[in-house]
N, C-alpha and C. Protein backbone atom coordinates (compact mmCIF):
# COMPACT_ATOMS: atom_id res chain seq x y z
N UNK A 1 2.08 -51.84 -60.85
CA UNK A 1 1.77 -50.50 -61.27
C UNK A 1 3.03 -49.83 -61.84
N UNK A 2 2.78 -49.41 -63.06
CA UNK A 2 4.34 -48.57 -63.53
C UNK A 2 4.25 -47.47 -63.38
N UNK A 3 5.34 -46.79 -62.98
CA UNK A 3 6.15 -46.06 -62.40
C UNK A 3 5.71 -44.58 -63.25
N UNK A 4 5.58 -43.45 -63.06
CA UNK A 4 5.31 -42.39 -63.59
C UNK A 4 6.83 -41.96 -63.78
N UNK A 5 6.66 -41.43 -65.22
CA UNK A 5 8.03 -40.99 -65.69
C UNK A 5 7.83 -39.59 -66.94
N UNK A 6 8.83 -38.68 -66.60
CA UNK A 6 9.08 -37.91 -67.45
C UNK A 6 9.96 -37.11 -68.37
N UNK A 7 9.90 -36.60 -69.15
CA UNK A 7 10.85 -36.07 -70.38
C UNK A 7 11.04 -34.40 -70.31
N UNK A 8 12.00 -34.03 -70.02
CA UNK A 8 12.47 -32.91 -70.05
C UNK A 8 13.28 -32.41 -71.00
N UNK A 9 13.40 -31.16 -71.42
CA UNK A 9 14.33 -30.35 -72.75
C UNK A 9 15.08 -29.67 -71.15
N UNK A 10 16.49 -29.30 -71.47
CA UNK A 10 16.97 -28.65 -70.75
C UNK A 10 18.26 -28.35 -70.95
N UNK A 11 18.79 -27.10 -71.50
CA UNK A 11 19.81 -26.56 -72.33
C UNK A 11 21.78 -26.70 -71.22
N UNK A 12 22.08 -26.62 -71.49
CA UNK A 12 23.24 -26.50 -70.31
C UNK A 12 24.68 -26.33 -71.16
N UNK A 13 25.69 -25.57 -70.64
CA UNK A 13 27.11 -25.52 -71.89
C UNK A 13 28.10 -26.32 -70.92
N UNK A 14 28.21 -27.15 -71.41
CA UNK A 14 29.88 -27.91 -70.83
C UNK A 14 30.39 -27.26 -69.89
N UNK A 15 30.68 -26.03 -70.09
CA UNK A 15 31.26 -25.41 -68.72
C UNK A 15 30.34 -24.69 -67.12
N UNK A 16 29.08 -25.36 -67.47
CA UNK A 16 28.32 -25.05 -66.25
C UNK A 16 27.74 -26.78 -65.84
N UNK A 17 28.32 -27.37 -65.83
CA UNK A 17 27.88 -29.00 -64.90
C UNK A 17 27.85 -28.59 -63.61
N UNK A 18 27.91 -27.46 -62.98
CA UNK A 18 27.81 -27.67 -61.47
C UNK A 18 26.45 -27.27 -61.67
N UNK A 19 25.73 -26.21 -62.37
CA UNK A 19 25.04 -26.02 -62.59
C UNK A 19 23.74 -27.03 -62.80
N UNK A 20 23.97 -27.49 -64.51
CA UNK A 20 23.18 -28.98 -64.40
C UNK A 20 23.45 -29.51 -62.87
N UNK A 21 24.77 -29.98 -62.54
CA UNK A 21 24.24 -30.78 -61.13
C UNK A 21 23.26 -30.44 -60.45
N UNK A 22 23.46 -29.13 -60.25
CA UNK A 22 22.39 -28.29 -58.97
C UNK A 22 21.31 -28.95 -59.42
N UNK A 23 20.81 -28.75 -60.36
CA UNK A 23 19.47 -28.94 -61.09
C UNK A 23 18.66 -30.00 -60.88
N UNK A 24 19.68 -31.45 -60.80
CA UNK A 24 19.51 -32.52 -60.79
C UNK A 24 19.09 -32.75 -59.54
N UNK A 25 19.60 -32.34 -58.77
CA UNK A 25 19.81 -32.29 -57.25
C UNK A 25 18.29 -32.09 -57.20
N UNK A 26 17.76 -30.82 -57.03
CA UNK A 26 16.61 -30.10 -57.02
C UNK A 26 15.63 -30.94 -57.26
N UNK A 27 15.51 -31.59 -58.94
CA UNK A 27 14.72 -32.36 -59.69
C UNK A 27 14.39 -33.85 -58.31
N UNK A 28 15.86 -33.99 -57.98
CA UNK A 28 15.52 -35.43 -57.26
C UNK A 28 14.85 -35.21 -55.65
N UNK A 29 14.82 -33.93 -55.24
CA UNK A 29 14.36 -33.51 -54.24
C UNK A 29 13.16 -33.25 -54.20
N UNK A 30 12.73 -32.68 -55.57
CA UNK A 30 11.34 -32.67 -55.83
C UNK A 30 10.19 -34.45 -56.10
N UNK A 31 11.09 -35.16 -56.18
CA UNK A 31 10.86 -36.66 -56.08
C UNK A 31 11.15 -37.27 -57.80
N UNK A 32 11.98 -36.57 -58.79
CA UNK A 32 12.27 -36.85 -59.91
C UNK A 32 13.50 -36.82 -59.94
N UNK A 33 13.86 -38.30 -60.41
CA UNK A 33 15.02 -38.90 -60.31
C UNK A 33 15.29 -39.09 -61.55
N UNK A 34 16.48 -38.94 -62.25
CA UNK A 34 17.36 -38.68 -63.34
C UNK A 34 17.61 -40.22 -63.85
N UNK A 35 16.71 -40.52 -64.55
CA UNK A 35 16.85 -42.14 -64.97
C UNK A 35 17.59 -42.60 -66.25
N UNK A 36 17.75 -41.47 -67.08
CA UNK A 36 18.55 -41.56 -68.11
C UNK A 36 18.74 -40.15 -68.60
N UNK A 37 20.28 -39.54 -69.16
CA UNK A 37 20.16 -38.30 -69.68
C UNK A 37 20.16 -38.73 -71.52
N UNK A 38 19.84 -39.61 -71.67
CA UNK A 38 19.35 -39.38 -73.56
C UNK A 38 20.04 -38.79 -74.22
N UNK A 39 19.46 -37.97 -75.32
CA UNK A 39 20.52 -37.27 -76.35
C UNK A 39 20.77 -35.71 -75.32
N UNK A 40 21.35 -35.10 -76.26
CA UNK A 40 22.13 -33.97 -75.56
C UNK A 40 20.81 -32.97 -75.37
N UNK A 41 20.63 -32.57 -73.90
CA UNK A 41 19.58 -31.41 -73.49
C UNK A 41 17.93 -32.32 -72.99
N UNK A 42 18.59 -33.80 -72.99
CA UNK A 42 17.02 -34.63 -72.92
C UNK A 42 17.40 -35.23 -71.92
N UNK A 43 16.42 -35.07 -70.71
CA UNK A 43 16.72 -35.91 -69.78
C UNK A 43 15.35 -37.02 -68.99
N UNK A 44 15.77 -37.87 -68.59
CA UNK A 44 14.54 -38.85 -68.86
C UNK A 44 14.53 -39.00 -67.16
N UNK A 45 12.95 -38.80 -66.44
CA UNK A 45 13.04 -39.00 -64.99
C UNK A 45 12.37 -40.14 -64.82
N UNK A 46 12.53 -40.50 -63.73
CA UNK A 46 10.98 -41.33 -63.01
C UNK A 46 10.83 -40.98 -61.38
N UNK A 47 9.68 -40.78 -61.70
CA UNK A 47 8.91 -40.33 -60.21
C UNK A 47 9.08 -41.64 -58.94
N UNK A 48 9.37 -40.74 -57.34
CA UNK A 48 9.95 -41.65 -56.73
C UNK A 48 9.55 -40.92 -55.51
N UNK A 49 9.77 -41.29 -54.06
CA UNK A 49 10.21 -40.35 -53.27
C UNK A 49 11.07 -39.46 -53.35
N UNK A 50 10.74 -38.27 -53.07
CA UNK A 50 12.42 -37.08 -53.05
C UNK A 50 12.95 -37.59 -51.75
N UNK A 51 14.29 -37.74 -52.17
CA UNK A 51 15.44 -37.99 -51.80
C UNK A 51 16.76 -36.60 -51.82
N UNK A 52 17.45 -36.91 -50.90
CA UNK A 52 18.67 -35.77 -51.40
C UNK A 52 19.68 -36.70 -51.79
N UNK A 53 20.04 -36.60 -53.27
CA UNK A 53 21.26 -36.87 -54.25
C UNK A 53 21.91 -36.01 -54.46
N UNK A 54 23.61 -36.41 -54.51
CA UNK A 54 24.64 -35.68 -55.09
C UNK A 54 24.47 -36.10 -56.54
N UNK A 55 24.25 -35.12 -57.06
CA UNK A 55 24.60 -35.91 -58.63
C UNK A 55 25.76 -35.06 -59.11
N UNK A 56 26.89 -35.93 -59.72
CA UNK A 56 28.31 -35.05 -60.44
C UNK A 56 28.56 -35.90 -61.89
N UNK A 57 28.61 -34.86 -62.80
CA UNK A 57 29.18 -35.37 -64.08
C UNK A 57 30.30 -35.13 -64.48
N UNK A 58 30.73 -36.24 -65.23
CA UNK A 58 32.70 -35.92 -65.45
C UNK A 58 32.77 -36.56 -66.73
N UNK A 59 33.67 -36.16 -67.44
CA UNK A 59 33.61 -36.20 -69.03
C UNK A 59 35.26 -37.02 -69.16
N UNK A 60 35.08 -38.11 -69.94
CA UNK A 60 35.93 -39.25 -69.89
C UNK A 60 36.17 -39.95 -71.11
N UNK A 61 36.78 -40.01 -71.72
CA UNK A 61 37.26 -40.55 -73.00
C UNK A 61 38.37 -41.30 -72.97
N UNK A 62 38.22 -42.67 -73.55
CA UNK A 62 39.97 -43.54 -73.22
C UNK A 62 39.59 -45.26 -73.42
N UNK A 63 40.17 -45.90 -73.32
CA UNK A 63 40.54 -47.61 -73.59
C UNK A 63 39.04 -47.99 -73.44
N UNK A 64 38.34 -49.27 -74.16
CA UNK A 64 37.54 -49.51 -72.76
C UNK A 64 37.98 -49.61 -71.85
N UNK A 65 38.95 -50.57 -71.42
CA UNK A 65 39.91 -51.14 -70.37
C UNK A 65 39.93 -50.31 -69.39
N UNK A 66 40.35 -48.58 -69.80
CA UNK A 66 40.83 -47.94 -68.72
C UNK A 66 39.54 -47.30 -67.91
N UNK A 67 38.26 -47.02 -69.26
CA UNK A 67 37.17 -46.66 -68.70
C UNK A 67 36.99 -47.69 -67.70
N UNK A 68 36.33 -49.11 -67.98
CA UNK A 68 35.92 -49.90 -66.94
C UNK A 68 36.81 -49.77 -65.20
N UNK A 69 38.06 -49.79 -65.54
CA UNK A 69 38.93 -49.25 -64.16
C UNK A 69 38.32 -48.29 -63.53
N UNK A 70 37.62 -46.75 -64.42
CA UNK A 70 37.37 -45.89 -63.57
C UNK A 70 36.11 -45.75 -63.08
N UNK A 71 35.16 -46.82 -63.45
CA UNK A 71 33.69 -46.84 -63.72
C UNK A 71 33.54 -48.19 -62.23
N UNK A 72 34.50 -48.91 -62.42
CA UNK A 72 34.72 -49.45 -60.92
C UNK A 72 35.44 -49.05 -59.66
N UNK A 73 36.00 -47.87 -59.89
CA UNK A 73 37.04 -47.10 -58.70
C UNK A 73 35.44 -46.41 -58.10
N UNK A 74 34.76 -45.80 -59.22
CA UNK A 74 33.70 -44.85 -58.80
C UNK A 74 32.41 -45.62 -58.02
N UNK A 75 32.29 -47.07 -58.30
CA UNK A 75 31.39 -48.05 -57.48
C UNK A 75 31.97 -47.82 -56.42
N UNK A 76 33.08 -48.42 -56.07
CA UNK A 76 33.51 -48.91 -55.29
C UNK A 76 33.57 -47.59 -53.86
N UNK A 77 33.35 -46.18 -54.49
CA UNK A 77 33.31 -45.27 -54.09
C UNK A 77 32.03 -45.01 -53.35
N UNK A 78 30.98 -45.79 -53.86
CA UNK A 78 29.81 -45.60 -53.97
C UNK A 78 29.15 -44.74 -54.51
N UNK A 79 29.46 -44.08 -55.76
CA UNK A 79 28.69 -43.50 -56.93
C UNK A 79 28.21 -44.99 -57.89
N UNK A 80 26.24 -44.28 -57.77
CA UNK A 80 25.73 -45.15 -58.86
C UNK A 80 25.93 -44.57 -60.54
N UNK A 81 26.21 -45.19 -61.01
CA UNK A 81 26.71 -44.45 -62.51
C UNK A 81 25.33 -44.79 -62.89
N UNK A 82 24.46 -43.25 -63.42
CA UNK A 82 22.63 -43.70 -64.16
C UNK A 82 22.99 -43.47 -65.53
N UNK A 83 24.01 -43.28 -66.11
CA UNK A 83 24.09 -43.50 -67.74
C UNK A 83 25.21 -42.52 -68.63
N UNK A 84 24.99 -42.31 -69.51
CA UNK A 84 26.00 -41.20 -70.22
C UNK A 84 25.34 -40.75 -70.95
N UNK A 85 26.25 -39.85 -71.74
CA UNK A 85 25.87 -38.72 -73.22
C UNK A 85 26.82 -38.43 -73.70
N UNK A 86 27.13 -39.28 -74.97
CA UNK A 86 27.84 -39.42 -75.27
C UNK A 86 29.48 -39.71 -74.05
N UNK A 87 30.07 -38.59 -74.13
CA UNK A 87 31.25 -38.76 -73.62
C UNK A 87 31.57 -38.25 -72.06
N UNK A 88 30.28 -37.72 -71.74
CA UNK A 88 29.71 -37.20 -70.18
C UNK A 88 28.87 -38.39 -69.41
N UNK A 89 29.93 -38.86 -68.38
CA UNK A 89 29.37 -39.87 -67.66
C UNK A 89 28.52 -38.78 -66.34
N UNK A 90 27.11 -39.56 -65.71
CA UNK A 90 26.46 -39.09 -64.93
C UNK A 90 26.12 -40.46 -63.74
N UNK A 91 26.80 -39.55 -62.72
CA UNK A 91 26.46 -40.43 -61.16
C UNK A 91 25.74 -39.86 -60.47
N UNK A 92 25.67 -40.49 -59.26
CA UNK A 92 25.21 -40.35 -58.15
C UNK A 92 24.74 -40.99 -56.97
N UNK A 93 24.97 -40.01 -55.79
CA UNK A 93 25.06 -40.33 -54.98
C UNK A 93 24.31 -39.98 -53.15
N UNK A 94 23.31 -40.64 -52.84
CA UNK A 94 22.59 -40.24 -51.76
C UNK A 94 23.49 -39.45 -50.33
N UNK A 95 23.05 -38.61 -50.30
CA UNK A 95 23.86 -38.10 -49.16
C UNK A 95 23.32 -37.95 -47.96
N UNK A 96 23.69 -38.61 -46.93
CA UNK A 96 23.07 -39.10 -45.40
C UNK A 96 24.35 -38.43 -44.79
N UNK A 97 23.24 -37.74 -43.83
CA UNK A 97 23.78 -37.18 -42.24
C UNK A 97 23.64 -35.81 -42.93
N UNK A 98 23.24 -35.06 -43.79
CA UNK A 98 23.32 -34.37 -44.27
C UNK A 98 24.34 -33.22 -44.71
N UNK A 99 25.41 -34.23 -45.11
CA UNK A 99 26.65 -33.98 -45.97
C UNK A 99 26.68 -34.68 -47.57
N UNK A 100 26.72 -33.49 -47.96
CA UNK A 100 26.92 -33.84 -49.69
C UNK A 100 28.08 -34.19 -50.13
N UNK A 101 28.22 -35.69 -50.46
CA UNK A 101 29.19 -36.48 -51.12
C UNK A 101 29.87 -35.58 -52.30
N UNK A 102 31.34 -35.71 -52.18
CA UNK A 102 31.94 -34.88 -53.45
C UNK A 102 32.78 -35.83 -54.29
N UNK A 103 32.60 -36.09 -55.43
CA UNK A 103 33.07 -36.59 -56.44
C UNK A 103 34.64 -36.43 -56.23
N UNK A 104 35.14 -35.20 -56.88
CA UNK A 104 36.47 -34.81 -57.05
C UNK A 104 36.98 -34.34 -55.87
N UNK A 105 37.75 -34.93 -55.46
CA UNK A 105 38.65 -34.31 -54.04
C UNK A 105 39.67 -32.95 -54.22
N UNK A 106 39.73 -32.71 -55.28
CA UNK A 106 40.36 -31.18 -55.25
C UNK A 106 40.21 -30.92 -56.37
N UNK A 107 40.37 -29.56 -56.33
CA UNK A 107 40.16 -28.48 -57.38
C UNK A 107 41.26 -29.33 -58.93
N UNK A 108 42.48 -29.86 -58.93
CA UNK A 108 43.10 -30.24 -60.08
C UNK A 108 42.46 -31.36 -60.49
N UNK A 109 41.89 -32.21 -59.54
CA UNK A 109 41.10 -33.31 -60.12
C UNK A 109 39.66 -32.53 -61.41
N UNK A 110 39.18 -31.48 -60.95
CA UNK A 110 38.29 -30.76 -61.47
C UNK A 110 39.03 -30.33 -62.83
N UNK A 111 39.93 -29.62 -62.29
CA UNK A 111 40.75 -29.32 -63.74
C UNK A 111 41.44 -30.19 -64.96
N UNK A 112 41.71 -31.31 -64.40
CA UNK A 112 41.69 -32.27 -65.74
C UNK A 112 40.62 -32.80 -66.14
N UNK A 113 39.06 -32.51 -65.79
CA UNK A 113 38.14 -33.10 -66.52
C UNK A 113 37.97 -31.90 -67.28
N UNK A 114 38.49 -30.46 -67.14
CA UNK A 114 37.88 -29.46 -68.15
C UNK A 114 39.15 -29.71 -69.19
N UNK A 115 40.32 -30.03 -68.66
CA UNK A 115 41.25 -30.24 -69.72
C UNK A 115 40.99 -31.28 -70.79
N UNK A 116 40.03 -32.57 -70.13
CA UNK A 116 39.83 -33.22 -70.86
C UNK A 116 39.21 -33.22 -72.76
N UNK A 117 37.98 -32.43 -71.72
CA UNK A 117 37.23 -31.50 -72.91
C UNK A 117 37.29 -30.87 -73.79
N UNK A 118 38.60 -29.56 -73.09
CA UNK A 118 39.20 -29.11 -74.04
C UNK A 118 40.03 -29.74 -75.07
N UNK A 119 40.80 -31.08 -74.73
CA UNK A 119 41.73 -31.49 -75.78
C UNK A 119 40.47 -32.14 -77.03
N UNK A 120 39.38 -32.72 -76.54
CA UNK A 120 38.42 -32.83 -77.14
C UNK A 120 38.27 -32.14 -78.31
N UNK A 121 38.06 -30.80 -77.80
CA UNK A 121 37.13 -29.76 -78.59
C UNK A 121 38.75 -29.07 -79.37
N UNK A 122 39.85 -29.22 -78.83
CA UNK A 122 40.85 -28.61 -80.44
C UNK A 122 41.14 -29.59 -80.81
N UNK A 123 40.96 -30.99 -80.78
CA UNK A 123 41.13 -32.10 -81.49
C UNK A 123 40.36 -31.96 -82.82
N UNK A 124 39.04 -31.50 -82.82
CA UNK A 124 37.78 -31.35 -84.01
C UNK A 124 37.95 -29.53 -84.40
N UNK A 125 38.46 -29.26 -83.54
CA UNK A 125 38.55 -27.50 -84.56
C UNK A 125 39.01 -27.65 -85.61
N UNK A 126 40.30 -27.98 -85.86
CA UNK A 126 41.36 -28.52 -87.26
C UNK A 126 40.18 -29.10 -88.39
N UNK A 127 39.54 -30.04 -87.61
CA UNK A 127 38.83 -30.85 -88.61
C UNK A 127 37.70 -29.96 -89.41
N UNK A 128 36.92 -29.51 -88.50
CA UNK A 128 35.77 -28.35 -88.36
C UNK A 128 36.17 -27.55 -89.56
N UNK A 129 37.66 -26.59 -89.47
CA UNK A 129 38.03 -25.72 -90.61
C UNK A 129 38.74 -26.58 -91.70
N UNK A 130 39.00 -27.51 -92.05
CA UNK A 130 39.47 -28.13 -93.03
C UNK A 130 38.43 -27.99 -94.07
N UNK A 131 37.44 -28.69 -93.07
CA UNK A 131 35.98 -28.82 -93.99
C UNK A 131 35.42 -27.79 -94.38
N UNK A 132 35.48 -26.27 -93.75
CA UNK A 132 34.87 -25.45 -94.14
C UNK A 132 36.10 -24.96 -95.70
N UNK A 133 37.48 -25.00 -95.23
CA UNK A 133 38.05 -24.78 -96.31
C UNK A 133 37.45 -25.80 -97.79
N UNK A 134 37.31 -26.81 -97.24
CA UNK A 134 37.39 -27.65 -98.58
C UNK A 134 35.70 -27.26 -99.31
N UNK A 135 34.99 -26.35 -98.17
CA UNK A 135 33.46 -25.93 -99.34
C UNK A 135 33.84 -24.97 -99.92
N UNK A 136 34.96 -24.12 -99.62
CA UNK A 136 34.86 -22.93 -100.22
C UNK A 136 36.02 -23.22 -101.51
N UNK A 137 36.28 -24.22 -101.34
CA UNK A 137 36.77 -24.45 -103.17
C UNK A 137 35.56 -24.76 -103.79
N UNK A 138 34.50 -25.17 -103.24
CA UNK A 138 33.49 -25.75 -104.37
C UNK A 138 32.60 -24.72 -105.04
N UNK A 139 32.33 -24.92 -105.85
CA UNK A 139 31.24 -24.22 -106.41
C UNK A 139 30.12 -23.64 -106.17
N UNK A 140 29.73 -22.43 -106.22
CA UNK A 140 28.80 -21.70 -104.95
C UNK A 140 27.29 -22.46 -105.65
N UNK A 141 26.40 -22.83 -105.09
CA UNK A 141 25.06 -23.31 -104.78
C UNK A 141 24.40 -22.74 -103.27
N UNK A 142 23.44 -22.62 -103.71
CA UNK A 142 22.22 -22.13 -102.39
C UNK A 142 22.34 -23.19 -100.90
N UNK A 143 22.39 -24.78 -101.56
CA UNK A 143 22.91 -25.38 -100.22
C UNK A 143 24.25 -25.34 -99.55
N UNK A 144 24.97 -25.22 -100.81
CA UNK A 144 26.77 -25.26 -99.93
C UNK A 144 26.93 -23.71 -99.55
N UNK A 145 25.84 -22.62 -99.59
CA UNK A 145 26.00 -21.50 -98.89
C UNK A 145 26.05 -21.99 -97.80
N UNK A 146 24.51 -22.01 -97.79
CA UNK A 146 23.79 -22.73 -96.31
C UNK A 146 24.78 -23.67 -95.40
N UNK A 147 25.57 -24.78 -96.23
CA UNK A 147 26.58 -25.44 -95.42
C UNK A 147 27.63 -24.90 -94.71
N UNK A 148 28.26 -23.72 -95.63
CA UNK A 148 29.26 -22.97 -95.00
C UNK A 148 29.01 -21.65 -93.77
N UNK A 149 27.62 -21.44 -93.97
CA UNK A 149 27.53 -20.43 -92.51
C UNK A 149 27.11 -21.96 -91.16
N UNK A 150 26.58 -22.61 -91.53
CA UNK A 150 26.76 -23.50 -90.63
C UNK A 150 27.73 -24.00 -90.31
N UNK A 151 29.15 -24.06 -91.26
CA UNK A 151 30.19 -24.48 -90.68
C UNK A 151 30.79 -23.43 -89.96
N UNK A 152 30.92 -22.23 -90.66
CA UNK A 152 31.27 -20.98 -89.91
C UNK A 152 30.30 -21.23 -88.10
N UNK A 153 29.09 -21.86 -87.78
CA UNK A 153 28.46 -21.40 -87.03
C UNK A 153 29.20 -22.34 -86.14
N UNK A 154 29.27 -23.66 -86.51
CA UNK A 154 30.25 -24.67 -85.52
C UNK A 154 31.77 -24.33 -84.91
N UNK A 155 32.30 -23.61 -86.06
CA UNK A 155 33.56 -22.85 -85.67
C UNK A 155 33.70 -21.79 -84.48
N UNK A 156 32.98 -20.71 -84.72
CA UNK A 156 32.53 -19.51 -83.95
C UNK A 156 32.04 -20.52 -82.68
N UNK A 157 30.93 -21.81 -82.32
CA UNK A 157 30.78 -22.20 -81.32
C UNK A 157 31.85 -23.18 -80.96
N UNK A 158 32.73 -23.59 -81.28
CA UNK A 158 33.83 -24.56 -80.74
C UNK A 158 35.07 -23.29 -80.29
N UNK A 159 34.91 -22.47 -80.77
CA UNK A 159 36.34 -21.50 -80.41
C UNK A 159 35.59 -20.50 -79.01
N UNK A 160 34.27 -20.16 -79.50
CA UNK A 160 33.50 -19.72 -77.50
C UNK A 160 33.69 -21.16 -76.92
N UNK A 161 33.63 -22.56 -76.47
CA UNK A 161 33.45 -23.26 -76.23
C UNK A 161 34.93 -23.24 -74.98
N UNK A 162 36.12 -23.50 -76.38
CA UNK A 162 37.39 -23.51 -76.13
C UNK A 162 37.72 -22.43 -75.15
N UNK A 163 37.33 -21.03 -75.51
CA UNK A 163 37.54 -20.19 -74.78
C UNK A 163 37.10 -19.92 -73.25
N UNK A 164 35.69 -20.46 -73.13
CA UNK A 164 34.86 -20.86 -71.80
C UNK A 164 35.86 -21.83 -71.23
N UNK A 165 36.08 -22.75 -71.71
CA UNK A 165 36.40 -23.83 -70.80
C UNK A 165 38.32 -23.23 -70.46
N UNK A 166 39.00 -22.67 -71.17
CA UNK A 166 40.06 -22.28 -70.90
C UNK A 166 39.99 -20.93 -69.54
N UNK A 167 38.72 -20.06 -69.71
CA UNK A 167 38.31 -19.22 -68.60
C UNK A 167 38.45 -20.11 -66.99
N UNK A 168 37.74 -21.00 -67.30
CA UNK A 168 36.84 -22.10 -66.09
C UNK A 168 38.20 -22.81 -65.60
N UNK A 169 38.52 -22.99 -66.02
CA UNK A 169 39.96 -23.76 -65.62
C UNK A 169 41.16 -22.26 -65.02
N UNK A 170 40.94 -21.27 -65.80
CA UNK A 170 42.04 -20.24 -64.98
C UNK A 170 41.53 -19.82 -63.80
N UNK A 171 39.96 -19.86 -63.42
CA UNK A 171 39.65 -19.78 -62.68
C UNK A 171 39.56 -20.62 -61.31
N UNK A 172 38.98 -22.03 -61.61
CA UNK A 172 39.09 -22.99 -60.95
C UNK A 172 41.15 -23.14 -60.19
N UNK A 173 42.18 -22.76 -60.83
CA UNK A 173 43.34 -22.42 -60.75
C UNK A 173 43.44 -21.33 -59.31
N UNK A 174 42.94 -20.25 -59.62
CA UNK A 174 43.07 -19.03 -58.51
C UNK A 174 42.16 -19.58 -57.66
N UNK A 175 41.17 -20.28 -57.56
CA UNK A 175 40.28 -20.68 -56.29
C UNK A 175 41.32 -21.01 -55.41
């Protein structure tokens, strides 16, 4: 008999994963278990017993080499890794005696995965405005309007982005 499974839309900004976690948590308590997160905002379940899972996501970019090191530190931890998105790995982990397993052991471990992100996201700003510079030499047309408020729109969202995640981290700091 196969397994009942479902598809969810579900919005979330980089700087609220505790958030998504919660969510996940909830979802798997309700007996829907996080079987793949798909493209960005799609998450794929399958129906199961509810269980209580820690689920924690951490955002990781680097060697294969060095990934595989950290993708086996985190087994070995006993986090099941259920997949990625793009560059956001997603685990988890059953929590018995009723203590919730924690991923990151302190607050700086937390803070270099938002640092991570961030070097991410001003790595592609540069790029982001290059490109918008290089439409506005071109010749005005109805689509390369259209291209340039969309690039304007990626800009304006990578610089809130930058700015969130630089908040989240001064904060995570004073905790």
């Amino acid at each position: 008999m196969e397994k009942e499974r479902m598809r969810k839309f579900k919005w979330f900004w980089a700087w609220d994963d505790e958030k998504e976690e919660k969510w996940l948590e909830a979802m798997s308590g309700n007996g829907w278990h996080l079987e793949n997160p798909g493209l960005p905002c799609v998450y794929h379940f399958i129906k199961g017993e509810p269980r209580a899972y820690s689920y924690r996501l951490d955002f990781r970019t680097g060697s294969f080499k060095s990934l595989q090191e950290y993708l086996q530190i985190c087994r070995d931890a006993g986090w099941e890794m259920i997949g990625r998105m793009s560059s956001w790995y997603y685990f988890r982990k059953e929590c018995r005696g009723g203590e919730k397993p924690e991923f990151f052991s302190d607050k700086d471990s937390k803070v270099q995965k938002y640092r991570r992100l961030l070097i991410f996201l001003v790595i592609f700003l540069p790029i982001m405005f290059n490109g918008m510079l290089n439409l506005s030499r071109v010749k005005d047309s109805g689509f390369l309007s259209g291209l340039r408020i969309f690039y304007a729109f990626i800009l304006l969202f990578f610089s809130y982005a930058i700015l969130r995640l630089l908040l989240r981290i001064k904060k995570l700091k004073k905790s």
